[in-house]
C-alpha atoms as a PDB file:
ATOM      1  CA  UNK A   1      88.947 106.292  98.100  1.00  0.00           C
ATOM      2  CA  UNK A   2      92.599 106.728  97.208  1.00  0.00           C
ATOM      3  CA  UNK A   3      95.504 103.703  96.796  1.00  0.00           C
ATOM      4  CA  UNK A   4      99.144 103.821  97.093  1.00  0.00           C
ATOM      5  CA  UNK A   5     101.578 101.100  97.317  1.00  0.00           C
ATOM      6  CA  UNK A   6     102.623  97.980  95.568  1.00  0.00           C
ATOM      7  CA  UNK A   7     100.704  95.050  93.439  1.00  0.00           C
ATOM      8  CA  UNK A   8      98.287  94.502  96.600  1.00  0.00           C
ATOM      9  CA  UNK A   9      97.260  98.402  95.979  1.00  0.00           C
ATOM     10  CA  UNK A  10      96.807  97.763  92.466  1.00  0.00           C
ATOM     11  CA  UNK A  11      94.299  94.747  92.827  1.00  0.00           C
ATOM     12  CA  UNK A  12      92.314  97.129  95.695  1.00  0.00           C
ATOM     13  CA  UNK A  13      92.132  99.842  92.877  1.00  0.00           C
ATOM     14  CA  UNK A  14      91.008  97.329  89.940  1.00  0.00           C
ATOM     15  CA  UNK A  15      88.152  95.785  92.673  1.00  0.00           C
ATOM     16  CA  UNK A  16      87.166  99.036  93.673  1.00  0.00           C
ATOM     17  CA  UNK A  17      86.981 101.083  90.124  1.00  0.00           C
ATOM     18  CA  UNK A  18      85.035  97.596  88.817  1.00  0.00           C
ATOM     19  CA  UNK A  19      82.497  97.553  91.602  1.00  0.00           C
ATOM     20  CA  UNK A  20      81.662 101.106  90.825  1.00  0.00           C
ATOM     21  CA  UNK A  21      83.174 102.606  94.065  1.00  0.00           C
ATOM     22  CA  UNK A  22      83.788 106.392  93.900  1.00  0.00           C
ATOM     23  CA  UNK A  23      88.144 105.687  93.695  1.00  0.00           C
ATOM     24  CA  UNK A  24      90.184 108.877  93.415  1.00  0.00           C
ATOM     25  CA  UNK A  25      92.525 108.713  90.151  1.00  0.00           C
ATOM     26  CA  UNK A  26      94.760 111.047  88.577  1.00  0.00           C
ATOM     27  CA  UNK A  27      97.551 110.208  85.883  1.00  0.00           C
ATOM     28  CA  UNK A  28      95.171 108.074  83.991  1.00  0.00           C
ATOM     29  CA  UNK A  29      97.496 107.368  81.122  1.00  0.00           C
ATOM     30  CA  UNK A  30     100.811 107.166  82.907  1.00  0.00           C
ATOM     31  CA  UNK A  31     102.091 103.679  82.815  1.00  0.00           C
ATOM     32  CA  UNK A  32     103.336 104.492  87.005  1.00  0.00           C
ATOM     33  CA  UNK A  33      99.652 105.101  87.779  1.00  0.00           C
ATOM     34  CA  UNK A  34      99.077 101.282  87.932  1.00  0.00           C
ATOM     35  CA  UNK A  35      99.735 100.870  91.410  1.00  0.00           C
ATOM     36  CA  UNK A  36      97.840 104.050  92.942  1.00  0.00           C
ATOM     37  CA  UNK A  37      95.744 107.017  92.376  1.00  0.00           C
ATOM     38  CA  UNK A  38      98.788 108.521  90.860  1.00  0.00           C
ATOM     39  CA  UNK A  39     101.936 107.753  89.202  1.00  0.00           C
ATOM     40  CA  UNK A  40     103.922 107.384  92.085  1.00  0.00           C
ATOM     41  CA  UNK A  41     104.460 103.792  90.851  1.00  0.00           C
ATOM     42  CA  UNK A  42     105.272 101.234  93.474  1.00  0.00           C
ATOM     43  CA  UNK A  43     105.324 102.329  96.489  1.00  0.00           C
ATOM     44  CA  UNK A  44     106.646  99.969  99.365  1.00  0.00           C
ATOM     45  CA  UNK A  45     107.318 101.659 102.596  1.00  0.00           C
ATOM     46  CA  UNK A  46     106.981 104.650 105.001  1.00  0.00           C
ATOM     47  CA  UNK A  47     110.009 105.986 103.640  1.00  0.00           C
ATOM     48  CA  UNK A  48     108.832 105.886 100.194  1.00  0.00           C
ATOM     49  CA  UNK A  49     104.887 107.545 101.552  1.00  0.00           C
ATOM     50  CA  UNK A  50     106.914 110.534 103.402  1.00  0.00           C
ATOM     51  CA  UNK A  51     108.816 111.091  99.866  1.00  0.00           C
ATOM     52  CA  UNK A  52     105.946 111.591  97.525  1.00  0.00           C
ATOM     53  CA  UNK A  53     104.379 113.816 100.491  1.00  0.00           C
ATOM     54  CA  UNK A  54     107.860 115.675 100.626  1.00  0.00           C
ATOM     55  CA  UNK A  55     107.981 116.415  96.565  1.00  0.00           C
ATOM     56  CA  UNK A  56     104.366 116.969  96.372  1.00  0.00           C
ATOM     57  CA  UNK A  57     103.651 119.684  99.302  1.00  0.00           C
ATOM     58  CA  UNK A  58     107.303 120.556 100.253  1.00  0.00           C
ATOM     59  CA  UNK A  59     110.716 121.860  99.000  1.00  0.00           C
ATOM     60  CA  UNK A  60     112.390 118.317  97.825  1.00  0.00           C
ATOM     61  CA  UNK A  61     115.481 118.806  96.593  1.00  0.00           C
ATOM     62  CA  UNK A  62     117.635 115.229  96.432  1.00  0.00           C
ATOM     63  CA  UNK A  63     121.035 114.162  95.964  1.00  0.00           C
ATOM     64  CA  UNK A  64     120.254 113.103  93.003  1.00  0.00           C
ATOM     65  CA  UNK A  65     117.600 114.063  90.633  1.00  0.00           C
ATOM     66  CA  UNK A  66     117.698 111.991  87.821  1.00  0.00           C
ATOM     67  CA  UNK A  67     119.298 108.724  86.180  1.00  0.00           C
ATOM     68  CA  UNK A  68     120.766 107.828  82.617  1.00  0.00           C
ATOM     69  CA  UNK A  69     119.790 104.001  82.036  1.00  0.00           C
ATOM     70  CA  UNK A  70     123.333 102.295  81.304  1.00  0.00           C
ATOM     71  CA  UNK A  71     121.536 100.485  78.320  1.00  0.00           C
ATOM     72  CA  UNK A  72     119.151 102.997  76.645  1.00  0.00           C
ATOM     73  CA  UNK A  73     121.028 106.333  77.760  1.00  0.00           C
ATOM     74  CA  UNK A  74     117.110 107.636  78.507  1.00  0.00           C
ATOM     75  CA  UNK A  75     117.071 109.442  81.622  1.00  0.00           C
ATOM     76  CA  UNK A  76     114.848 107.402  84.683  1.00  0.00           C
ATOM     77  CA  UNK A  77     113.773 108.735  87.592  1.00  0.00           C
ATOM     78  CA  UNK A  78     115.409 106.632  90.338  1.00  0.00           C
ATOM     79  CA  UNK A  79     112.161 107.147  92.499  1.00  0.00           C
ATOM     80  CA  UNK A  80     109.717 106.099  90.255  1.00  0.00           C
ATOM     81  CA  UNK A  81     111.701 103.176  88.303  1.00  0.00           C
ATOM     82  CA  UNK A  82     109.681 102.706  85.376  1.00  0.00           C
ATOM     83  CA  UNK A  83     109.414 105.990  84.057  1.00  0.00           C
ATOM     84  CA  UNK A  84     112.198 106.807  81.194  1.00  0.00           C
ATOM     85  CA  UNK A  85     112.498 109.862  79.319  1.00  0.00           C
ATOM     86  CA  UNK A  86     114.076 110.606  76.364  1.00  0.00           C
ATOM     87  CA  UNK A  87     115.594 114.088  77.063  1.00  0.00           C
ATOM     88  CA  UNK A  88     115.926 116.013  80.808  1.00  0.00           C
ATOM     89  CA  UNK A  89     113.655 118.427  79.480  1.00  0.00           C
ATOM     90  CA  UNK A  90     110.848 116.026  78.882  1.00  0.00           C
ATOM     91  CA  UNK A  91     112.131 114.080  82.481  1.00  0.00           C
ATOM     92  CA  UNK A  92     111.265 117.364  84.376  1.00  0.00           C
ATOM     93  CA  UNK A  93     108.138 118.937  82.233  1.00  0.00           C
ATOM     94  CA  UNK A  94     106.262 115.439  83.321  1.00  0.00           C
ATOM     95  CA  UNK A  95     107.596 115.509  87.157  1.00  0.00           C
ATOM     96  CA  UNK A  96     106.167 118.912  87.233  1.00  0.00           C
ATOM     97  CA  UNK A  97     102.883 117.511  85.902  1.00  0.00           C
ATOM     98  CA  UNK A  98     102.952 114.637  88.155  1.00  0.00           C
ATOM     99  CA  UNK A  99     103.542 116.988  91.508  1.00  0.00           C
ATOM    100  CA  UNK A 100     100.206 118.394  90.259  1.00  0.00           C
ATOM    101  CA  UNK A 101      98.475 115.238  90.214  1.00  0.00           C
ATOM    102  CA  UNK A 102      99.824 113.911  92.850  1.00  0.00           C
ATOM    103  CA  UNK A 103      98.622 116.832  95.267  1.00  0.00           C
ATOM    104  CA  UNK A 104      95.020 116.846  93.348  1.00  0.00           C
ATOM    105  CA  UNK A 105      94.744 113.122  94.145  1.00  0.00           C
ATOM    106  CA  UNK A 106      96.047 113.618  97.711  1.00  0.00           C
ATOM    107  CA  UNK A 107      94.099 117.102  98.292  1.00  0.00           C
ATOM    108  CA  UNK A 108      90.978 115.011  97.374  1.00  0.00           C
ATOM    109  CA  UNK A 109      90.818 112.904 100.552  1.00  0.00           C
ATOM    110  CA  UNK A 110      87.893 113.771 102.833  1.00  0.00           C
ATOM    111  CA  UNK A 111      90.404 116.036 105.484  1.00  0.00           C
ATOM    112  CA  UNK A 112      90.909 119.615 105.561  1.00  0.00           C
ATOM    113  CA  UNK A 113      94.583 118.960 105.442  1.00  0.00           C
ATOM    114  CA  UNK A 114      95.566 115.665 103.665  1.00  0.00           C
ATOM    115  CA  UNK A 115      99.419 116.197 103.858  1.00  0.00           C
ATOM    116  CA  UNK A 116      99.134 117.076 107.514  1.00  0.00           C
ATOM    117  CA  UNK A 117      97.302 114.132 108.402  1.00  0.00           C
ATOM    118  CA  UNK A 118      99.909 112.070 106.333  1.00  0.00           C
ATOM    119  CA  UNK A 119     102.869 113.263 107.979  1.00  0.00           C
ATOM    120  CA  UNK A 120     101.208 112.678 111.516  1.00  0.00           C
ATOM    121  CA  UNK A 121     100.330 109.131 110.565  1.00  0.00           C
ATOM    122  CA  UNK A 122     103.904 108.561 108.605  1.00  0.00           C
ATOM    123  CA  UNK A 123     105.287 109.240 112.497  1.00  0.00           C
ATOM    124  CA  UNK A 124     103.282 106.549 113.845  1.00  0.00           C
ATOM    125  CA  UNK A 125     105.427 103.512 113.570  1.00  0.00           C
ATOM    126  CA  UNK A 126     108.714 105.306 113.975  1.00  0.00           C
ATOM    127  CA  UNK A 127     107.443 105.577 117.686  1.00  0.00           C
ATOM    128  CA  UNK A 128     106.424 101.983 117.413  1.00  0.00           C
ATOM    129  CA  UNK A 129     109.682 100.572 116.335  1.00  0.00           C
ATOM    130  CA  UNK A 130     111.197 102.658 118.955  1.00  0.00           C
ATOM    131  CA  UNK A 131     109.486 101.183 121.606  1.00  0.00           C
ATOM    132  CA  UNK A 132     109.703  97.836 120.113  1.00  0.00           C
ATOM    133  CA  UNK A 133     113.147  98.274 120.462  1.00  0.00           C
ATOM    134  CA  UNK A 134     113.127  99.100 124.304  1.00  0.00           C
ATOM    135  CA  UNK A 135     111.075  95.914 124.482  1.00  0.00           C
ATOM    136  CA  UNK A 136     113.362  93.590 123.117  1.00  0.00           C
ATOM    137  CA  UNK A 137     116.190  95.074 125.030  1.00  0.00           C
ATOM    138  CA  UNK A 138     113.947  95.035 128.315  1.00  0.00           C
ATOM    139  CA  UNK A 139     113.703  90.912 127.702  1.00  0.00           C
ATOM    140  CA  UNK A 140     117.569  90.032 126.706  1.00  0.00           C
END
């Protein structure tokens, strides 16, 4: 079993790793692993699922790649808003680590072709809003 979201995915990972369920974790140590089986930190939407399927299996190349906190001047990683680094160097060394975990802990799920079957499912309510959509505009 594998977890990925917010503070509701973090108690579902604390119940399951306490009861002795078999629970998928990589990232250990990273302080962004709280939430999930890896340190994708919080994770609250679709939109945010497709991205960490994007980086971890695809070419992701955003706008923008990196933060300097106003405060600290550390570089942050505007995806993952918790994680601060104290050079650029050391900002991408652990994203490259972290791609790796992230597509060990998502390769472990009992399918043939985990990031297949994610971007299948991440379609699912697009089509639902859509027709939600019609709906409402059917009754006004």
């Amino acid at each position: 079993m594998a977890s990925m979201g917010s503070c509701f995915a973090r108690e579902i990972k604390s119940v399951l790793t306490r009861e002795g369920f078999s629970y998928i974790a990589e990232e250990t140590h990273h302080p962004a692993s709280v939430h999930a089986s890896a340190a994708w930190e919080r994770v609250y939407n679709l939109f945010s699922m497709r991205q960490i399927f994007e980086y971890t299996f695809g070419q992701w190349v955003p706008a923008t790649r990196w933060w300097q906190a106003p405060i600290s001047g550390k570089i942050q990683d505007p995806y993952r808003r918790i994680v601060l680094y104290d050079s650029l160097e050391e900002a991408e060394r652990d994203f490259e680590t972290h791609r790796g975990c992230s597509r060990r802990a998502l390769e472990k799920l009992p399918d043939a072709d985990p990031h297949a079957r994610a971007y299948r499912n991440l379609g699912r309510p697009n089509r639902r809003l859509r027709n939600m959509s019609a709906v409402r505009s059917v009754r006004e």
